[in-house]
PDB file of N, CA and C in Angstrom:
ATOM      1  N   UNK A   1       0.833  -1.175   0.000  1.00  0.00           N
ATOM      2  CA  UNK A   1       0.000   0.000   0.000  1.00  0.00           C
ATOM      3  C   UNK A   1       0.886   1.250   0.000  1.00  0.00           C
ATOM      4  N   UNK A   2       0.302   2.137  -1.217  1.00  0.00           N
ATOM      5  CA  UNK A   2       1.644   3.769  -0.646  1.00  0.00           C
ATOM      6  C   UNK A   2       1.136   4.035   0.421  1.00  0.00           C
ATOM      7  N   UNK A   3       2.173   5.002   0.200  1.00  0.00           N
ATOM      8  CA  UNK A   3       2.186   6.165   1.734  1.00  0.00           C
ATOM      9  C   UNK A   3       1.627   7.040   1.201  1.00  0.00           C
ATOM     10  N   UNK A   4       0.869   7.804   1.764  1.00  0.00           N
ATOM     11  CA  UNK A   4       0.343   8.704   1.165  1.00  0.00           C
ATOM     12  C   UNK A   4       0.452  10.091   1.907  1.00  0.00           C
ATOM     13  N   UNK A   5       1.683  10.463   2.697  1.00  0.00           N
ATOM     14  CA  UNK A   5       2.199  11.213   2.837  1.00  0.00           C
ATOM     15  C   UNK A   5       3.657  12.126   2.026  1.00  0.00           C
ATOM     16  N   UNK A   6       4.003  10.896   1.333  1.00  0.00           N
ATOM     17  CA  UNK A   6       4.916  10.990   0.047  1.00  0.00           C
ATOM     18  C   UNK A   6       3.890  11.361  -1.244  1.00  0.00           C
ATOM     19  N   UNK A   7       4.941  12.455  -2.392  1.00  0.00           N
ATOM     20  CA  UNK A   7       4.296  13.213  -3.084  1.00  0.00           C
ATOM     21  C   UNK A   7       5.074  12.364  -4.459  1.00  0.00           C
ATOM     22  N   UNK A   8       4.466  11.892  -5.334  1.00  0.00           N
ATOM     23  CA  UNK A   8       4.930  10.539  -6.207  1.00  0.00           C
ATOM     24  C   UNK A   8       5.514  11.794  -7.852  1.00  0.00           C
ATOM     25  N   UNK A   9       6.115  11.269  -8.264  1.00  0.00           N
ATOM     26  CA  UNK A   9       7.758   9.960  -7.910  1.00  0.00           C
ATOM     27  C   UNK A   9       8.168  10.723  -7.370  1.00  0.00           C
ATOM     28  N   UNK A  10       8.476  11.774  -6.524  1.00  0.00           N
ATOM     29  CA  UNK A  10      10.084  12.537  -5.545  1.00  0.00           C
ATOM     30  C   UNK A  10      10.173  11.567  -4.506  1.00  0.00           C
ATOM     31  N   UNK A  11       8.823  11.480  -3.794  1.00  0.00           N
ATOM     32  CA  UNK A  11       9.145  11.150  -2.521  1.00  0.00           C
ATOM     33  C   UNK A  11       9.572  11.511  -1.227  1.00  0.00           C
ATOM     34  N   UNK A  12       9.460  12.518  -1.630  1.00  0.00           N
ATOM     35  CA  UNK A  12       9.242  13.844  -0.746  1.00  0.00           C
ATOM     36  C   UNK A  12       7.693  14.152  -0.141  1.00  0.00           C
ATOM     37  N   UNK A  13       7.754  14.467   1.026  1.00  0.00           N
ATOM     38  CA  UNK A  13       6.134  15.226   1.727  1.00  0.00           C
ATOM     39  C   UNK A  13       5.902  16.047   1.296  1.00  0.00           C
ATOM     40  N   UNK A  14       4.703  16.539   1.647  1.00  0.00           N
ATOM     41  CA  UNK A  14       4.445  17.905   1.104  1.00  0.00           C
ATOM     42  C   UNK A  14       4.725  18.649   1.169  1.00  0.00           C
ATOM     43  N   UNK A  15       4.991  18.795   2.464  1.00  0.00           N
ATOM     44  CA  UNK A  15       6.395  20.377   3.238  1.00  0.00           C
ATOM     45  C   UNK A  15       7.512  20.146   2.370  1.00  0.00           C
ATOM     46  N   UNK A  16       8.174  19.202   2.676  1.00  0.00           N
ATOM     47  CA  UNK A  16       9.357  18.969   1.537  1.00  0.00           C
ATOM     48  C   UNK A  16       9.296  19.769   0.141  1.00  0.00           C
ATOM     49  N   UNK A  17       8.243  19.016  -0.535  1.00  0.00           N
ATOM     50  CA  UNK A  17       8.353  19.549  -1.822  1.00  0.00           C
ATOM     51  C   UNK A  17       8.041  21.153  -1.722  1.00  0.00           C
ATOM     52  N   UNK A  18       6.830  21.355  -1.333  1.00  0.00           N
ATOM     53  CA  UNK A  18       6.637  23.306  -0.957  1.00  0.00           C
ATOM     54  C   UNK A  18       7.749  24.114  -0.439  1.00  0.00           C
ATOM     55  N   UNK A  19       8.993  23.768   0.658  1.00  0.00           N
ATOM     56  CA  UNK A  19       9.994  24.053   0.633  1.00  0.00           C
ATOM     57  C   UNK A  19      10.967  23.932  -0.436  1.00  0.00           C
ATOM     58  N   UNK A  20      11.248  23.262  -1.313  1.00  0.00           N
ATOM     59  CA  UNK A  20      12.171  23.444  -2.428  1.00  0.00           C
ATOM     60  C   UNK A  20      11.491  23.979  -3.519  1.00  0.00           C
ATOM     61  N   UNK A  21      10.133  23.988  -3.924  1.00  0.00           N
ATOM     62  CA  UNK A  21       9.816  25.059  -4.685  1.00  0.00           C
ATOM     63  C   UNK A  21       9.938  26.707  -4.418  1.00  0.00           C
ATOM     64  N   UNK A  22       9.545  26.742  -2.814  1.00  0.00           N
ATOM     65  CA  UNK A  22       9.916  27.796  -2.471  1.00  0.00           C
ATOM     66  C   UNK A  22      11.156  28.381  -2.623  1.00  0.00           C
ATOM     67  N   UNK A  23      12.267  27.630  -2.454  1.00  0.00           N
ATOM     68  CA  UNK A  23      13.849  27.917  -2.889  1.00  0.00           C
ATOM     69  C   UNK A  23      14.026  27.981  -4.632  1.00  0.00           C
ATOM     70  N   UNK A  24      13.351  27.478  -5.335  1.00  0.00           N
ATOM     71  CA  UNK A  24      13.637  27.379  -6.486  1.00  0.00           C
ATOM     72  C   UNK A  24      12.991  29.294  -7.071  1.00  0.00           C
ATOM     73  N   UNK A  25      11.761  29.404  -6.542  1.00  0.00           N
ATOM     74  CA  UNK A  25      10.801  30.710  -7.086  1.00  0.00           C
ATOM     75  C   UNK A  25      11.918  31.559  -6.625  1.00  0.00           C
ATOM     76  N   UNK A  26      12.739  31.983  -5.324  1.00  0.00           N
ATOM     77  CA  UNK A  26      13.494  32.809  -5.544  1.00  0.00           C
ATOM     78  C   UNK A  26      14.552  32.648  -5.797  1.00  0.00           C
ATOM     79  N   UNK A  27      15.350  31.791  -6.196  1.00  0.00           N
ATOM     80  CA  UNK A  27      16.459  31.952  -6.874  1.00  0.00           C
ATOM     81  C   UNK A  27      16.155  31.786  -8.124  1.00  0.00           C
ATOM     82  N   UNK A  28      14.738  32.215  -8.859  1.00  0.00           N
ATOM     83  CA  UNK A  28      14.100  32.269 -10.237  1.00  0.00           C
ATOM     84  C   UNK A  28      14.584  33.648 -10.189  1.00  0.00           C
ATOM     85  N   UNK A  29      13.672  34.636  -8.939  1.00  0.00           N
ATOM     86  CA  UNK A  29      13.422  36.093  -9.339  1.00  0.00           C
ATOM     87  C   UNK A  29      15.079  36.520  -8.569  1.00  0.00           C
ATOM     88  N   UNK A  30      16.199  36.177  -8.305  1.00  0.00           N
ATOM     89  CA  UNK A  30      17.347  36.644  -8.129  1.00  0.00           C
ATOM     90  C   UNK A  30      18.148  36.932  -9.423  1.00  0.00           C
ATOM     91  N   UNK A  31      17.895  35.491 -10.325  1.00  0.00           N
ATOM     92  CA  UNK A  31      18.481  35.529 -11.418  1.00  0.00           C
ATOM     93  C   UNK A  31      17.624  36.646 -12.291  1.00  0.00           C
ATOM     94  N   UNK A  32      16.741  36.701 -12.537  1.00  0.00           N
ATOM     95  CA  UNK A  32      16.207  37.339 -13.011  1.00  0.00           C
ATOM     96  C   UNK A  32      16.260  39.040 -12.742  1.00  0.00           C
ATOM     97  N   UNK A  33      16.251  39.003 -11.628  1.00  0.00           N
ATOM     98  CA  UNK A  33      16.549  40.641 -11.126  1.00  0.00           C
ATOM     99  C   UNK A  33      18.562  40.934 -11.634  1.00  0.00           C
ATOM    100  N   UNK A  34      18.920  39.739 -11.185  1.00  0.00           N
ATOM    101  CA  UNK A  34      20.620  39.928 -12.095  1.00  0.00           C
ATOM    102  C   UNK A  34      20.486  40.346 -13.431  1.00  0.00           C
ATOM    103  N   UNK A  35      19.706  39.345 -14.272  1.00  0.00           N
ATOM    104  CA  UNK A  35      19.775  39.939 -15.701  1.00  0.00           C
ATOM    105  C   UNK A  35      19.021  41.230 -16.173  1.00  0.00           C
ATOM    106  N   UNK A  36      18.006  41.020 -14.919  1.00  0.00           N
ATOM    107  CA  UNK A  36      17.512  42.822 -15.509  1.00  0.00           C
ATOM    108  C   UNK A  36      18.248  44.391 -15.544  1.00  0.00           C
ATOM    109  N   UNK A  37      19.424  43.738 -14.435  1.00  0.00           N
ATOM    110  CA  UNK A  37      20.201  44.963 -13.861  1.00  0.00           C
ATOM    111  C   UNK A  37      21.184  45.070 -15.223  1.00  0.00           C
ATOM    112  N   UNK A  38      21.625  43.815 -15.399  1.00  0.00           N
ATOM    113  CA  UNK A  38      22.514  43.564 -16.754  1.00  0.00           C
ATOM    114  C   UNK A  38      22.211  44.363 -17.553  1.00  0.00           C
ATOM    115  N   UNK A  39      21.389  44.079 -18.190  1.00  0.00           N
ATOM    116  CA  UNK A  39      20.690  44.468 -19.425  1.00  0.00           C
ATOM    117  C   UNK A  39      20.625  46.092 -19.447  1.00  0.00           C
ATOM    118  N   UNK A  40      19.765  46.378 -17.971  1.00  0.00           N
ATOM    119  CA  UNK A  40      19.982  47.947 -17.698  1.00  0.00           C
ATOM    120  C   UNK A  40      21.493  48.810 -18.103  1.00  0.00           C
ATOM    121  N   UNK A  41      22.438  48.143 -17.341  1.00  0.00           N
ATOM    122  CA  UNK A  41      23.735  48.523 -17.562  1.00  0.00           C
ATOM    123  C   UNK A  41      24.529  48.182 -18.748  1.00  0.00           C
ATOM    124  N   UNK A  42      24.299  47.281 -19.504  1.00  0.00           N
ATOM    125  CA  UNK A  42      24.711  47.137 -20.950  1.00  0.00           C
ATOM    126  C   UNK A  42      24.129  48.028 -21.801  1.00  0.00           C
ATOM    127  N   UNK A  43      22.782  48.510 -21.617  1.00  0.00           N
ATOM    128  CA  UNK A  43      22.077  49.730 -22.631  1.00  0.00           C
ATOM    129  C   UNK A  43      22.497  51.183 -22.301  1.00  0.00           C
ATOM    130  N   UNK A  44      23.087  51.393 -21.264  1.00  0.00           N
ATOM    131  CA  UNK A  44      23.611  52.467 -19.908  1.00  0.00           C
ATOM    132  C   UNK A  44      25.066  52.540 -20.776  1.00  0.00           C
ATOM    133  N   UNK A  45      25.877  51.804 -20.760  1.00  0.00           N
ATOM    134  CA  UNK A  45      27.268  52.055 -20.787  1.00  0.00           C
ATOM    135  C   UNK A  45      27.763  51.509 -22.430  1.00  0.00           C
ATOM    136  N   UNK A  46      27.020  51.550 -23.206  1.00  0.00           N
ATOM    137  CA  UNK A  46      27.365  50.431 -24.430  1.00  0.00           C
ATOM    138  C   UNK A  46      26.113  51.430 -25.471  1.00  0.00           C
ATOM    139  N   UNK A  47      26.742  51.386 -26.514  1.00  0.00           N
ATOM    140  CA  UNK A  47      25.585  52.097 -27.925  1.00  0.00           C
ATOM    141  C   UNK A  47      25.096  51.191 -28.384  1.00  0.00           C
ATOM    142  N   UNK A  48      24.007  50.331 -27.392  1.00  0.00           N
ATOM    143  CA  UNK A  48      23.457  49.531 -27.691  1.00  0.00           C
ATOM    144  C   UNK A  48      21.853  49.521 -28.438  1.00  0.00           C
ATOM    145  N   UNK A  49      21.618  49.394 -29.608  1.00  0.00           N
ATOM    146  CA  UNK A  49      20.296  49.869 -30.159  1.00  0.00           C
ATOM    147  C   UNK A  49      19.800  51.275 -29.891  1.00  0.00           C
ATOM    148  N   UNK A  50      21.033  51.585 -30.085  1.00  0.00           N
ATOM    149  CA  UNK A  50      20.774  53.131 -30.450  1.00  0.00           C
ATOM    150  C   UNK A  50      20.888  53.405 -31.806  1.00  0.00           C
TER     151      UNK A  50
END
């Protein structure tokens, strides 16, 4: 019989898994806030599509 406290196939609980999504969403919007700054400063310092 499963367990049905395990979240199929990880195998991980539910806290489990909601905790590493949670780690994953912000190191989504970190990277993302990196490349926005990038981008800012490459159009800033560079004759870029101008």
């Amino acid at each position: 019989m499963a367990d049905e406290t395990k979240v199929y196939p990880s195998g991980l609980t539910e806290k489990e898994a909601e905790e590493i999504q949670g780690g994953l969403m912000w190191g989504t919007r970190i990277y993302a806030a990196i490349a926005i700054l990038a981008h800012i400063l490459a159009y800033m310092l560079t004759p870029w599509l101008k």
